[in-house]
PDB file of N, CA and C in Angstrom:
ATOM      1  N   UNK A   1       7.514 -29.197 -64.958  1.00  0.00           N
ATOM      2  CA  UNK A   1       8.006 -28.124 -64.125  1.00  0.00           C
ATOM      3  C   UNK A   1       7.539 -26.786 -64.706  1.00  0.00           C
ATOM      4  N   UNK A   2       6.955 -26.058 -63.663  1.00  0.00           N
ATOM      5  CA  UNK A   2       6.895 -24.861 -64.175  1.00  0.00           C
ATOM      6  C   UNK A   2       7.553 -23.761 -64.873  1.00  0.00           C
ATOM      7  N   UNK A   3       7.668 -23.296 -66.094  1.00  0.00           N
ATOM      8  CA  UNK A   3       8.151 -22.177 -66.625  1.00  0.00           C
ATOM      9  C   UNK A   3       8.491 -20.706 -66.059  1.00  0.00           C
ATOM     10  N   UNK A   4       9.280 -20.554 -66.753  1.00  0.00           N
ATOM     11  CA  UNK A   4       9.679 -18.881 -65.955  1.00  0.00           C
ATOM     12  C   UNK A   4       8.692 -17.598 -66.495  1.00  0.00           C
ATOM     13  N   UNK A   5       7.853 -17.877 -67.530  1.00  0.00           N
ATOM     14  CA  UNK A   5       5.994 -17.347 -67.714  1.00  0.00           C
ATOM     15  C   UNK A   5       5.661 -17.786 -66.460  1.00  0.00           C
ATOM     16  N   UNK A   6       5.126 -18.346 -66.253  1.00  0.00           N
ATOM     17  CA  UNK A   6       4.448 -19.058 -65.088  1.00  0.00           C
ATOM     18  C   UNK A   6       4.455 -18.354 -63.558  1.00  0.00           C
ATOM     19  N   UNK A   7       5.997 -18.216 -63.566  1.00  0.00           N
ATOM     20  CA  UNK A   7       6.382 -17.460 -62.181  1.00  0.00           C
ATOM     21  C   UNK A   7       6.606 -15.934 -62.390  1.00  0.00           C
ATOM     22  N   UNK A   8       6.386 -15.821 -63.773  1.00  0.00           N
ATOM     23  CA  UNK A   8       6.088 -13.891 -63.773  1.00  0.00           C
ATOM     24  C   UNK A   8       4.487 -13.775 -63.412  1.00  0.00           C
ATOM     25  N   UNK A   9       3.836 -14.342 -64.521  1.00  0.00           N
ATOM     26  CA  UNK A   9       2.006 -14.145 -64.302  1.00  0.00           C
ATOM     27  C   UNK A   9       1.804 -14.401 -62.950  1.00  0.00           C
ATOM     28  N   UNK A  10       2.315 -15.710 -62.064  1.00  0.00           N
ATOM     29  CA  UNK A  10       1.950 -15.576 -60.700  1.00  0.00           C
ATOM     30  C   UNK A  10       2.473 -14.212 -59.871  1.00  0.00           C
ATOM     31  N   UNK A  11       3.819 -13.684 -59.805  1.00  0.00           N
ATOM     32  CA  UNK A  11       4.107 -12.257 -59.214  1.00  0.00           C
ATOM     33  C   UNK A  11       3.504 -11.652 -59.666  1.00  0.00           C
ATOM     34  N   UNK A  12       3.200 -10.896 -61.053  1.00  0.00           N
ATOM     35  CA  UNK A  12       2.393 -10.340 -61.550  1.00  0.00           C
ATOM     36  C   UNK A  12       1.432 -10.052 -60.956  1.00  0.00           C
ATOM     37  N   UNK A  13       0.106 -10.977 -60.827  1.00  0.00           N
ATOM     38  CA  UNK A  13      -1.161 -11.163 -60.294  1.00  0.00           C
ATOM     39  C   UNK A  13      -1.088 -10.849 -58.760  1.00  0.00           C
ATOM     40  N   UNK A  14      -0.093 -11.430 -58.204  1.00  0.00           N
ATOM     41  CA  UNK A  14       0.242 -11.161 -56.541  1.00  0.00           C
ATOM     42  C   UNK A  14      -0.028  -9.616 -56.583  1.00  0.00           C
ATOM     43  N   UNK A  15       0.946  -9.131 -57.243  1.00  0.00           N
ATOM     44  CA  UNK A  15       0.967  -7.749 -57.106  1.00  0.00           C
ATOM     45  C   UNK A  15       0.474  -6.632 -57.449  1.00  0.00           C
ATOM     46  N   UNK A  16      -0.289  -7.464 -58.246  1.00  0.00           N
ATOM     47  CA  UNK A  16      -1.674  -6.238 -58.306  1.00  0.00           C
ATOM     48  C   UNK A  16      -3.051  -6.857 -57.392  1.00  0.00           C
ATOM     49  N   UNK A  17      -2.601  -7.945 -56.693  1.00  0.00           N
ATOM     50  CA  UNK A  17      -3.587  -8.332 -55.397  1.00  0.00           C
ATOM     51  C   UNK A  17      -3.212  -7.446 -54.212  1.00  0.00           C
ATOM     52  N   UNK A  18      -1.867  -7.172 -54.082  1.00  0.00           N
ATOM     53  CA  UNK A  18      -1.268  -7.077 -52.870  1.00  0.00           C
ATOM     54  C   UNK A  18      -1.501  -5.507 -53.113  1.00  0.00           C
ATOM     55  N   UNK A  19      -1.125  -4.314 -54.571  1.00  0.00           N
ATOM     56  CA  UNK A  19      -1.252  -3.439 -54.858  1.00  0.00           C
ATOM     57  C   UNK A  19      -2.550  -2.949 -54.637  1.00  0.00           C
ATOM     58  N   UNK A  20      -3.255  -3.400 -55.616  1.00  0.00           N
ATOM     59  CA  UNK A  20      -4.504  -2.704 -56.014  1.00  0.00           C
ATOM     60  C   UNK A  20      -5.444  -2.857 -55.244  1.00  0.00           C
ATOM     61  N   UNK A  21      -5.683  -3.382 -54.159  1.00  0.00           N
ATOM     62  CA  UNK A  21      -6.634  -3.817 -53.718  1.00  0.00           C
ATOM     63  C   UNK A  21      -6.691  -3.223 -52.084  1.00  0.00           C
ATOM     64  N   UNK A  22      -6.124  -2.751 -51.790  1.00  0.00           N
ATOM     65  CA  UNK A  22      -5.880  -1.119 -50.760  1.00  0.00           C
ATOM     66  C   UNK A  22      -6.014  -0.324 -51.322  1.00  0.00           C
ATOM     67  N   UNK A  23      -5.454  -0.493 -53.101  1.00  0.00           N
ATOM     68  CA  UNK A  23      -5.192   1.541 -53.572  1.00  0.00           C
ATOM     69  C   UNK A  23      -7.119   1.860 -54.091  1.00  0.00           C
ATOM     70  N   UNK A  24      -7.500   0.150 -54.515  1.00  0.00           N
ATOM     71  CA  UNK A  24      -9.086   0.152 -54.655  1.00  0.00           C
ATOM     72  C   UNK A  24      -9.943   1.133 -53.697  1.00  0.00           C
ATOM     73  N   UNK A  25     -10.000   0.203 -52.330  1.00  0.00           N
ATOM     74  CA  UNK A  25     -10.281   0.917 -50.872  1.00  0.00           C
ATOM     75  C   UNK A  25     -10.130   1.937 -51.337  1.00  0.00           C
ATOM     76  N   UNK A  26      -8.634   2.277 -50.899  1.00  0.00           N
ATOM     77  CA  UNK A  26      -8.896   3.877 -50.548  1.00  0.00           C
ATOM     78  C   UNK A  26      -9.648   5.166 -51.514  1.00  0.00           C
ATOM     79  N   UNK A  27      -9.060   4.301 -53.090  1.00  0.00           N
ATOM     80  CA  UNK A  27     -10.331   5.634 -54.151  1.00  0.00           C
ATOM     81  C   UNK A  27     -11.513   5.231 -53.536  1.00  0.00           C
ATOM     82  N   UNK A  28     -11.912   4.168 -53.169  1.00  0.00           N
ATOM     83  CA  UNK A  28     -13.823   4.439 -53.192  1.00  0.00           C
ATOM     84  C   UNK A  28     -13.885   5.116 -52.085  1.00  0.00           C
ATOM     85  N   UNK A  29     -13.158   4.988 -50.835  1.00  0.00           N
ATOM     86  CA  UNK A  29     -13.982   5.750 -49.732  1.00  0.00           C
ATOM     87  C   UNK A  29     -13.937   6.877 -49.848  1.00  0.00           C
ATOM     88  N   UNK A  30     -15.030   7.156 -49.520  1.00  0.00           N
ATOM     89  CA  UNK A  30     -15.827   8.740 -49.132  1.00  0.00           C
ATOM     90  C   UNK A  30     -14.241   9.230 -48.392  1.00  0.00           C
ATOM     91  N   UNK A  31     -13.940  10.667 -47.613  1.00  0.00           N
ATOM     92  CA  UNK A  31     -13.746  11.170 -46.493  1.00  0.00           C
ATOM     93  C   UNK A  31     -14.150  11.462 -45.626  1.00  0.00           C
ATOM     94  N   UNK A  32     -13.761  11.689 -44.477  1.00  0.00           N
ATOM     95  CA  UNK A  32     -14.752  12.635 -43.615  1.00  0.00           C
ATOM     96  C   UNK A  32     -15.512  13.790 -44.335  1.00  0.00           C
ATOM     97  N   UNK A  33     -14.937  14.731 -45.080  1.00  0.00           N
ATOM     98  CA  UNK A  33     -15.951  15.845 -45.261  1.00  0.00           C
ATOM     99  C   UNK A  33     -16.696  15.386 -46.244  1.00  0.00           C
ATOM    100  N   UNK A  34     -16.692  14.287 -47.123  1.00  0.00           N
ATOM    101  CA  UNK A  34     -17.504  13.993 -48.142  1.00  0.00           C
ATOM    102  C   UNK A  34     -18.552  13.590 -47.670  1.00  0.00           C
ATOM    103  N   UNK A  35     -18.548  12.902 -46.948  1.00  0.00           N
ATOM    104  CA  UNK A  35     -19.782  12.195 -45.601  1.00  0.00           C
ATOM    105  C   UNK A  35     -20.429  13.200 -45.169  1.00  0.00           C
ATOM    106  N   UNK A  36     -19.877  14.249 -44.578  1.00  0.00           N
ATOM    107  CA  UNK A  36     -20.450  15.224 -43.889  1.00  0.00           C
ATOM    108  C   UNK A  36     -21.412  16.124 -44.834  1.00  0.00           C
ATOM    109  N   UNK A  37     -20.719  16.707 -45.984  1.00  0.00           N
ATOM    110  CA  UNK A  37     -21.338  17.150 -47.014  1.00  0.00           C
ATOM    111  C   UNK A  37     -23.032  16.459 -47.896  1.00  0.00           C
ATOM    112  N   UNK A  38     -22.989  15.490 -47.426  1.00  0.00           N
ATOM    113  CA  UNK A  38     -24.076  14.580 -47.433  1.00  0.00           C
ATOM    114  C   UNK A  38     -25.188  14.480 -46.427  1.00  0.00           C
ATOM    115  N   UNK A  39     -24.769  15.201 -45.893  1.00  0.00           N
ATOM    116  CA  UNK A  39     -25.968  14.742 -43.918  1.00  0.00           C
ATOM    117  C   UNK A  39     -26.741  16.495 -44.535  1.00  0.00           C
ATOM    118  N   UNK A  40     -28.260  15.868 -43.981  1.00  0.00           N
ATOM    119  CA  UNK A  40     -28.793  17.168 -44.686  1.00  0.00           C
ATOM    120  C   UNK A  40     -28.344  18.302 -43.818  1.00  0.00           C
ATOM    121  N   UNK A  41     -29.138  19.643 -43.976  1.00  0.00           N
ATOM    122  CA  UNK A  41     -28.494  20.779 -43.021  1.00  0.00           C
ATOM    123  C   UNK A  41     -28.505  20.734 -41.241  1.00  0.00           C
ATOM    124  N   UNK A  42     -30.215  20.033 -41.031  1.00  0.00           N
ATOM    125  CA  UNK A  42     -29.708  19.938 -40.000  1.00  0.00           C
ATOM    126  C   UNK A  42     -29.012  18.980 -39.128  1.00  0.00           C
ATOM    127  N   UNK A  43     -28.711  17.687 -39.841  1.00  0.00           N
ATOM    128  CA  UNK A  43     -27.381  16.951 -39.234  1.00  0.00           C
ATOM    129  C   UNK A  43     -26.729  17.597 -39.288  1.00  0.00           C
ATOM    130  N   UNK A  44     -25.900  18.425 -40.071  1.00  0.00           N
ATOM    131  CA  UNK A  44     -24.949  19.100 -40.461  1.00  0.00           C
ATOM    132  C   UNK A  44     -24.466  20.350 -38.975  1.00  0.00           C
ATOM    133  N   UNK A  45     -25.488  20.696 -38.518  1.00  0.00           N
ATOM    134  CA  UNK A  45     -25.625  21.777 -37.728  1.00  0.00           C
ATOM    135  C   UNK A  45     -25.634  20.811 -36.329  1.00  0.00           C
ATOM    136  N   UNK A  46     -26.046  19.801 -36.081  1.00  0.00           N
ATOM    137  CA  UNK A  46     -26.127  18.983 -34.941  1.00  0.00           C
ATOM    138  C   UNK A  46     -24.460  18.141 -34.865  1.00  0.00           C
ATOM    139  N   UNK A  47     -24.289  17.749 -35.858  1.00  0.00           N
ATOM    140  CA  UNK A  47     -23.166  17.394 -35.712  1.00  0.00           C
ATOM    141  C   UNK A  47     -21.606  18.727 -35.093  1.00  0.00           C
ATOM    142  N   UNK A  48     -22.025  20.286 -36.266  1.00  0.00           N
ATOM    143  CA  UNK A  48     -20.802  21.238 -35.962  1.00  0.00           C
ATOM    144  C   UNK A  48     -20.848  21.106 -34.445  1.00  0.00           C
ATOM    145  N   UNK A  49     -22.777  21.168 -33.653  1.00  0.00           N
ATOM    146  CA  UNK A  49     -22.962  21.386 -32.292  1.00  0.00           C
ATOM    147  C   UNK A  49     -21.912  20.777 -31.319  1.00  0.00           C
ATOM    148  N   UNK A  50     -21.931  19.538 -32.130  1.00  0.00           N
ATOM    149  CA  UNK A  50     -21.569  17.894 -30.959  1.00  0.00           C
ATOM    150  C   UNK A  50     -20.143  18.382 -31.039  1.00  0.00           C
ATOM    151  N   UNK A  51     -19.366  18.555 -32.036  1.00  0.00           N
ATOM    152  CA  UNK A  51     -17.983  18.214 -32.158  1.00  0.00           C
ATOM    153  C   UNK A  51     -17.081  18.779 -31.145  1.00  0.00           C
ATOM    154  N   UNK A  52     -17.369  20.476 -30.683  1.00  0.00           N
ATOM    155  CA  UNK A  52     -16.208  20.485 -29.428  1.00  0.00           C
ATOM    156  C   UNK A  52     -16.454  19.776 -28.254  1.00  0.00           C
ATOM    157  N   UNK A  53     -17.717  18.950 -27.921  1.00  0.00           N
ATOM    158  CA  UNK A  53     -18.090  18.416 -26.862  1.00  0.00           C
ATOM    159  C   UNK A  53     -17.129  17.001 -27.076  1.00  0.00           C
ATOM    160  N   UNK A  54     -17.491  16.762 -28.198  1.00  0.00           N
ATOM    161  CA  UNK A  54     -16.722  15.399 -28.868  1.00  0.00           C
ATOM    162  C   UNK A  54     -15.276  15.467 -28.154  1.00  0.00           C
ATOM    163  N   UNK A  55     -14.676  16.632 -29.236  1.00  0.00           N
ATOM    164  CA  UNK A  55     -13.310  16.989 -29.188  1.00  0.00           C
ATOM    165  C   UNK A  55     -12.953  16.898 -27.571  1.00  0.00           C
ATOM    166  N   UNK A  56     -13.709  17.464 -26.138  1.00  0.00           N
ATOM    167  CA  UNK A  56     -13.215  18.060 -25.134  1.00  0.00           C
ATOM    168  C   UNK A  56     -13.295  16.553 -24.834  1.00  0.00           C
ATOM    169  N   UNK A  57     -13.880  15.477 -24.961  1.00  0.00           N
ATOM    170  CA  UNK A  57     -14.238  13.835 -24.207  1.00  0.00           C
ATOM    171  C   UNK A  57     -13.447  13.757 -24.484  1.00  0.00           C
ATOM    172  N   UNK A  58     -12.641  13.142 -25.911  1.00  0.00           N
ATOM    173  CA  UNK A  58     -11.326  12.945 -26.292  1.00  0.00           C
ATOM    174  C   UNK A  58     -10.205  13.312 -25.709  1.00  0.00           C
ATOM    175  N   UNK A  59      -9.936  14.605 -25.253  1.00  0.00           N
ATOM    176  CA  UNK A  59      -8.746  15.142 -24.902  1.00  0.00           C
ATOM    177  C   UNK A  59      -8.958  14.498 -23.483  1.00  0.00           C
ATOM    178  N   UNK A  60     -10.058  14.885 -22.972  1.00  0.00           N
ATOM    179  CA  UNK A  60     -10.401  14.287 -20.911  1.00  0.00           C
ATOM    180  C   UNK A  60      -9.879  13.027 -21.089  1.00  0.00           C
ATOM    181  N   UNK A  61     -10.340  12.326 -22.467  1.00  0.00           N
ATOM    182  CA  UNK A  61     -10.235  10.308 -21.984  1.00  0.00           C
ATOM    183  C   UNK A  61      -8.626  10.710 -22.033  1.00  0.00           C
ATOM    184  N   UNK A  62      -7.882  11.232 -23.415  1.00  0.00           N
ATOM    185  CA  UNK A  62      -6.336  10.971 -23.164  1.00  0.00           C
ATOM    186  C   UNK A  62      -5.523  11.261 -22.038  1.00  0.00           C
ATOM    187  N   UNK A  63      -6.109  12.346 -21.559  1.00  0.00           N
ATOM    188  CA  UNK A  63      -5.129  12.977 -20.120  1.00  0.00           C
ATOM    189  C   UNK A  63      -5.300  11.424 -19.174  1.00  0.00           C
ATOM    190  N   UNK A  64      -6.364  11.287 -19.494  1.00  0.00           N
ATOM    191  CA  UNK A  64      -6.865  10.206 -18.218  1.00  0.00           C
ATOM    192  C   UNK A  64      -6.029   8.970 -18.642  1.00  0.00           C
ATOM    193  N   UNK A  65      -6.018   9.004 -19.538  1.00  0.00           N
ATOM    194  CA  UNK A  65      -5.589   7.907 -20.300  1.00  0.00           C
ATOM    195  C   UNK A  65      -3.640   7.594 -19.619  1.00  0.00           C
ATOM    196  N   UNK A  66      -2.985   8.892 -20.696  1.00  0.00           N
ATOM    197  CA  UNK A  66      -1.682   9.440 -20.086  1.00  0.00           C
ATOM    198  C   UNK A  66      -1.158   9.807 -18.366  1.00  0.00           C
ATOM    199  N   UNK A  67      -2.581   9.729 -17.558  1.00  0.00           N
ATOM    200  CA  UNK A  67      -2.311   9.791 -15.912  1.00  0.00           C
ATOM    201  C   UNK A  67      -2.487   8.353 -15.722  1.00  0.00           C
ATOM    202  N   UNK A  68      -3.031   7.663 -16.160  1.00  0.00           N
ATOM    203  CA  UNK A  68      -2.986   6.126 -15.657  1.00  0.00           C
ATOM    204  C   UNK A  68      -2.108   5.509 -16.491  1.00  0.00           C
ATOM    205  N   UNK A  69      -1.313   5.915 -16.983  1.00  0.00           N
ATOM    206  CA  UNK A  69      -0.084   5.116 -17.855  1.00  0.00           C
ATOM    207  C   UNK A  69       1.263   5.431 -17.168  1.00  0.00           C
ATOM    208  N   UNK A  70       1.335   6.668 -16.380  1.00  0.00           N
ATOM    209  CA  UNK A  70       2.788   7.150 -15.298  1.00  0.00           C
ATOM    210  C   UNK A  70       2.794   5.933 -14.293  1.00  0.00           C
ATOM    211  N   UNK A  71       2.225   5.013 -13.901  1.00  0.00           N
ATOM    212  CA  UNK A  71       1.832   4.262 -12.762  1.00  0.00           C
ATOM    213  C   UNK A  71       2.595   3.108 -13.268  1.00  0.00           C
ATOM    214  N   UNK A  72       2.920   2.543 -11.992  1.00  0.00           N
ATOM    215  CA  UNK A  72       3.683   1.119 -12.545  1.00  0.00           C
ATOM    216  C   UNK A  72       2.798  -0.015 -12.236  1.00  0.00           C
ATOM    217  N   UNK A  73       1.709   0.816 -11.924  1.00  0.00           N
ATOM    218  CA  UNK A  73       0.492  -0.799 -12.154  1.00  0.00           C
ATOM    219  C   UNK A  73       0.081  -1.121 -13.053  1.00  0.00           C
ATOM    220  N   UNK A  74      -1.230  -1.793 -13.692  1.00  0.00           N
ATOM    221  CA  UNK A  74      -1.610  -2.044 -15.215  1.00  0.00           C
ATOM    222  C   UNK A  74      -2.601  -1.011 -15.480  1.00  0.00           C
ATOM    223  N   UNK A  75      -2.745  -0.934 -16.608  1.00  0.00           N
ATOM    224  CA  UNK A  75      -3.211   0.762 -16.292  1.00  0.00           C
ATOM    225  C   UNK A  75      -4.856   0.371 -16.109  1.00  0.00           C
ATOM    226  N   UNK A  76      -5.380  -1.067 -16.687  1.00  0.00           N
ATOM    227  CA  UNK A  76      -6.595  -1.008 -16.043  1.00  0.00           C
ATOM    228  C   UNK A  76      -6.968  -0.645 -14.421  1.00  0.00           C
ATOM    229  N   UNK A  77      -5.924  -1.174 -13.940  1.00  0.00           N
ATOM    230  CA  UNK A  77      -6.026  -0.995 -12.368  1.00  0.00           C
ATOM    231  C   UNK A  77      -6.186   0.380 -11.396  1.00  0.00           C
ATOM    232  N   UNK A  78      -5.007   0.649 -12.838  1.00  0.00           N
ATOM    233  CA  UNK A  78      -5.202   2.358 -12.291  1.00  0.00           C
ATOM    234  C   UNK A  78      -6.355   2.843 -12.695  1.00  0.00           C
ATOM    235  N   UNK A  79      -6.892   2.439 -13.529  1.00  0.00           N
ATOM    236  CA  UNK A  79      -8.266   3.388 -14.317  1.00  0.00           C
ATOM    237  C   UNK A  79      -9.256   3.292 -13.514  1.00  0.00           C
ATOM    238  N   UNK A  80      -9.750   2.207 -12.469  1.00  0.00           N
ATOM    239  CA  UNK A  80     -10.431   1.527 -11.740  1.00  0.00           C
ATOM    240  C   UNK A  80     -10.721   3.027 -10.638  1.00  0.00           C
ATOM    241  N   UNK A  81      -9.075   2.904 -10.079  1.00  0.00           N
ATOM    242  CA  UNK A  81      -8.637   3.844  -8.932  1.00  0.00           C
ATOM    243  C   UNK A  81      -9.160   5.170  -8.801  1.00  0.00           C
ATOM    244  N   UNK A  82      -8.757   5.547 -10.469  1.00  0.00           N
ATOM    245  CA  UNK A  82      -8.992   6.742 -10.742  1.00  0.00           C
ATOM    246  C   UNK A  82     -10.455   7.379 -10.931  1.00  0.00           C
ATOM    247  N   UNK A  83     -11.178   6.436 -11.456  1.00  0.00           N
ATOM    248  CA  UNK A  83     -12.589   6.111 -11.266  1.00  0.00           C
ATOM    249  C   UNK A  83     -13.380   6.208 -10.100  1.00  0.00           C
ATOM    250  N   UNK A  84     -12.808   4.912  -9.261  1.00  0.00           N
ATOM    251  CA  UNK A  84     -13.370   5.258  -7.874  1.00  0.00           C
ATOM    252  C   UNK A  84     -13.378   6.591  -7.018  1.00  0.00           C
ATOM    253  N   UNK A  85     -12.211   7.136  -7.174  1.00  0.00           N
ATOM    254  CA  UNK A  85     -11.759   8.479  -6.668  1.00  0.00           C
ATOM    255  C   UNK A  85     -12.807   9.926  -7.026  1.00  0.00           C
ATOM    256  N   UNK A  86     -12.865   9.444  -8.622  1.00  0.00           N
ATOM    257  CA  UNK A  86     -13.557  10.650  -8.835  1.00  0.00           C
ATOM    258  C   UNK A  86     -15.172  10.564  -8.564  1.00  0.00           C
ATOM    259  N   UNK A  87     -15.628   9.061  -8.553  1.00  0.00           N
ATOM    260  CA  UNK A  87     -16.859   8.724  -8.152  1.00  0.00           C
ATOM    261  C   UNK A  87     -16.825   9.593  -6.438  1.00  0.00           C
ATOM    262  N   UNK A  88     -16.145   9.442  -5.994  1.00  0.00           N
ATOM    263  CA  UNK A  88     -15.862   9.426  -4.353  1.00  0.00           C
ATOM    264  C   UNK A  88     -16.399  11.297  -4.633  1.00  0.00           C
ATOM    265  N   UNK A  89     -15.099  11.971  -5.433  1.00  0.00           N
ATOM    266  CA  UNK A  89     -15.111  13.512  -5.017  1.00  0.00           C
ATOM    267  C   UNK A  89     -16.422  13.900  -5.679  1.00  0.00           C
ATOM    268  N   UNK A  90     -16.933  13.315  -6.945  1.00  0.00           N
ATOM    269  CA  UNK A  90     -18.587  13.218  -7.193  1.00  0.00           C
ATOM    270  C   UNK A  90     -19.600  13.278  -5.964  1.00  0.00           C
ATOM    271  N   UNK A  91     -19.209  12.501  -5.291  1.00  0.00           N
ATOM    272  CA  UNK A  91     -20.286  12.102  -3.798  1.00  0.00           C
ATOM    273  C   UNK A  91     -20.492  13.154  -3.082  1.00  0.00           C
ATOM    274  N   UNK A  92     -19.281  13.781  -2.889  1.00  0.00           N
ATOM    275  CA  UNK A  92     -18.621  15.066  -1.860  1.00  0.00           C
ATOM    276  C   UNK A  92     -19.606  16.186  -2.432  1.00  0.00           C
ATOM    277  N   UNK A  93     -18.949  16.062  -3.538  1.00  0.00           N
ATOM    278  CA  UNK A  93     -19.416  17.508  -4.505  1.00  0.00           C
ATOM    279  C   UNK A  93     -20.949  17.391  -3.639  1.00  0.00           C
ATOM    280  N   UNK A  94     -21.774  16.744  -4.488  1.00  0.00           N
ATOM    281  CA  UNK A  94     -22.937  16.427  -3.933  1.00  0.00           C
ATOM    282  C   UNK A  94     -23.670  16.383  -2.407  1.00  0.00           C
ATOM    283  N   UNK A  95     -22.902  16.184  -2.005  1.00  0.00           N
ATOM    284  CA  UNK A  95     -23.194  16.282  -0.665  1.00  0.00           C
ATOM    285  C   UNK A  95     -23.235  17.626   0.042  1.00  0.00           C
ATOM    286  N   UNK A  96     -22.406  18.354  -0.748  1.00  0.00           N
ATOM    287  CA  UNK A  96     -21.740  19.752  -0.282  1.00  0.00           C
ATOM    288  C   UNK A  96     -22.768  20.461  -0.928  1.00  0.00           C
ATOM    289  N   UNK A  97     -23.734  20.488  -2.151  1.00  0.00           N
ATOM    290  CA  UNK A  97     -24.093  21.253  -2.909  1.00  0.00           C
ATOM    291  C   UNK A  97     -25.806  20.827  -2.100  1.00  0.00           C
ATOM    292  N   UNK A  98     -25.541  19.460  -1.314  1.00  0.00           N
ATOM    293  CA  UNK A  98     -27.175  19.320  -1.060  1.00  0.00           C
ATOM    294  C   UNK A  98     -27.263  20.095   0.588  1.00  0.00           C
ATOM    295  N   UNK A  99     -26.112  20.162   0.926  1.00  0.00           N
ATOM    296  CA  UNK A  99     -26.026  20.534   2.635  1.00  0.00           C
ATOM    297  C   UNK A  99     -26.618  22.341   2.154  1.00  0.00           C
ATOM    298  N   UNK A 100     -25.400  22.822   1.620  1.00  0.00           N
ATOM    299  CA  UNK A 100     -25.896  24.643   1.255  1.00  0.00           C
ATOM    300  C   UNK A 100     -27.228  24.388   0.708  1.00  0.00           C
ATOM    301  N   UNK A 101     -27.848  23.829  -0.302  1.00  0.00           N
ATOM    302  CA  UNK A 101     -29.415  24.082  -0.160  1.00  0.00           C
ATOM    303  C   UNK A 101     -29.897  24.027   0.934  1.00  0.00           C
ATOM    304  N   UNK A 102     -29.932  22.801   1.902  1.00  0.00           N
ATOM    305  CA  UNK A 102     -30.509  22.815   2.933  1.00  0.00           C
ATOM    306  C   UNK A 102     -30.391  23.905   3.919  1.00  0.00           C
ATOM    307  N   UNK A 103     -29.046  24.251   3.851  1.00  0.00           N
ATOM    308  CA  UNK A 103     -28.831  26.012   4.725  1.00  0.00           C
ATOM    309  C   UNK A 103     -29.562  26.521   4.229  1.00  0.00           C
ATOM    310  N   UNK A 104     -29.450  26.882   2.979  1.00  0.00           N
ATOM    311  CA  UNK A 104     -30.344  27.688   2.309  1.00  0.00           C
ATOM    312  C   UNK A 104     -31.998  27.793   3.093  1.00  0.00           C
ATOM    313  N   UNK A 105     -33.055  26.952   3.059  1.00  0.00           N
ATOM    314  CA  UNK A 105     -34.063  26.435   2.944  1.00  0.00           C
ATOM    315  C   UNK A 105     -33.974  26.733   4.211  1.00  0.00           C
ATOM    316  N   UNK A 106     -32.871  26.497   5.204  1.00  0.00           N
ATOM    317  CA  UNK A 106     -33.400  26.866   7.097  1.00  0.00           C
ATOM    318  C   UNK A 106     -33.600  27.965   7.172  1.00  0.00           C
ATOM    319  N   UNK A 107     -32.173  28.666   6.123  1.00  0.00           N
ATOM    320  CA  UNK A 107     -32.247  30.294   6.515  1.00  0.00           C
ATOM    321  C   UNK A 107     -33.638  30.865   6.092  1.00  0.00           C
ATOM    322  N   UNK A 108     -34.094  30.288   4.735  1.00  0.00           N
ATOM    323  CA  UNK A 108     -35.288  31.180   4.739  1.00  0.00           C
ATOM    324  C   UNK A 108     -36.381  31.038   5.560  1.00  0.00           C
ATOM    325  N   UNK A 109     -36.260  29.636   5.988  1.00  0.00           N
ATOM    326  CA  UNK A 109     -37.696  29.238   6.970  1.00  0.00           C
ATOM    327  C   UNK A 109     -37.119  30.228   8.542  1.00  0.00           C
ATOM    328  N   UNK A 110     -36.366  30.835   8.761  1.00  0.00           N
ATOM    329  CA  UNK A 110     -35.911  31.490   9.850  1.00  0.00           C
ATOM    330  C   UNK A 110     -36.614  32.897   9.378  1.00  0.00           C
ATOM    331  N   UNK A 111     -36.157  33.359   8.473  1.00  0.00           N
ATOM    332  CA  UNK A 111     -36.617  34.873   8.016  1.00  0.00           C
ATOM    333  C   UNK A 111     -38.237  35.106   7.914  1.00  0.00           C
ATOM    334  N   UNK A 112     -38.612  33.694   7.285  1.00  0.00           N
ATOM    335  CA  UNK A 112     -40.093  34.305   7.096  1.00  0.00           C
ATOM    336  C   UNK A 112     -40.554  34.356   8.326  1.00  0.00           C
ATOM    337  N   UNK A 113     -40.543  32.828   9.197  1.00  0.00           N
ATOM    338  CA  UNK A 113     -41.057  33.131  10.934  1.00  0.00           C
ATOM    339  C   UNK A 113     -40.258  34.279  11.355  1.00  0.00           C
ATOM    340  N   UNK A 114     -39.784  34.924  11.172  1.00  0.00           N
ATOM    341  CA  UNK A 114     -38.808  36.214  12.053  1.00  0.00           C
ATOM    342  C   UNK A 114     -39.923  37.035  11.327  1.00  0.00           C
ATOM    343  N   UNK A 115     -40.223  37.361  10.169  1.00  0.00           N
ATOM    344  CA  UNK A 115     -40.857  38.356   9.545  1.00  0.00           C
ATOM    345  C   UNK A 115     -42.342  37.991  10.219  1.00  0.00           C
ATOM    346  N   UNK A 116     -43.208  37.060   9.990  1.00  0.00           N
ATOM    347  CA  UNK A 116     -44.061  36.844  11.051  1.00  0.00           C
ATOM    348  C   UNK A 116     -44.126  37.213  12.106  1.00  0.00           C
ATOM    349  N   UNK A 117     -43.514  37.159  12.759  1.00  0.00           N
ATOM    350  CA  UNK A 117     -43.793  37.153  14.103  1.00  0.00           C
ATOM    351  C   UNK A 117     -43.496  38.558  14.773  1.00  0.00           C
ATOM    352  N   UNK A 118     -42.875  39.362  13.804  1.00  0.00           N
ATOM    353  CA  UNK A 118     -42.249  40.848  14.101  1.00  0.00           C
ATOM    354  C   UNK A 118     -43.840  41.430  14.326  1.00  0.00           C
ATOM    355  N   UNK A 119     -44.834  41.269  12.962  1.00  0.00           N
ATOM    356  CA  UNK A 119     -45.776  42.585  13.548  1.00  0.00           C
ATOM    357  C   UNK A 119     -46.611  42.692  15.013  1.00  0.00           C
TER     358      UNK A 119
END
């Protein structure tokens, strides 16, 4: 039968498995700015570029995120919805922005034959 040595060295060992071996991890990793401090200047400058673009996706996905979570459907379902929708007012947009060029483009083909044809 095992000794009461026996069942200390085994806790023992547990607990500097169970201890040390996260507190390991975490001294070796880098941080974020230690990483960053490493990327030559112009990563450094491409990355400051990216980050409020970063930052503004993030905040868009959560809102989006937090509007399809009020719903008592699954929120994939809603995400789908919400998707389709904005694909839809995408279309519009587009459509609206290709019609005024095309005004555009009559009105001038009106002015120049008007200017023509005046002398």
């Amino acid at each position: 039968m095992p000794s009461m040595q026996t069942y200390i060295k085994a806790i023992t060992g547990g607990a500097i498995l169970v201890i040390g071996g996260p507190a390991l991890v975490i001294w070796v990793t880098p941080t974020q700015e230690e990483i960053f401090q490493r990327y030559s200047p112009e990563l450094q400058k491409k990355a400051l570029a990216r980050r409020e673009q970063t930052q503004q996706d993030f905040e868009n996905f959560t809102r989006q995120l937090k509007e399809a979570s009020r719903s008592d459907r699954p929120i994939w379902i809603a995400q789908k919805e919400m998707d389709a929708k904005r694909s839809q007012e995408e279309q519009e947009r587009k459509r609206a922005e290709r019609d005024a060029y095309a005004a555009e483009a009559r009105r001038r083909q009106a002015e120049v034959r008007a200017s023509t044809e005046s002398p």
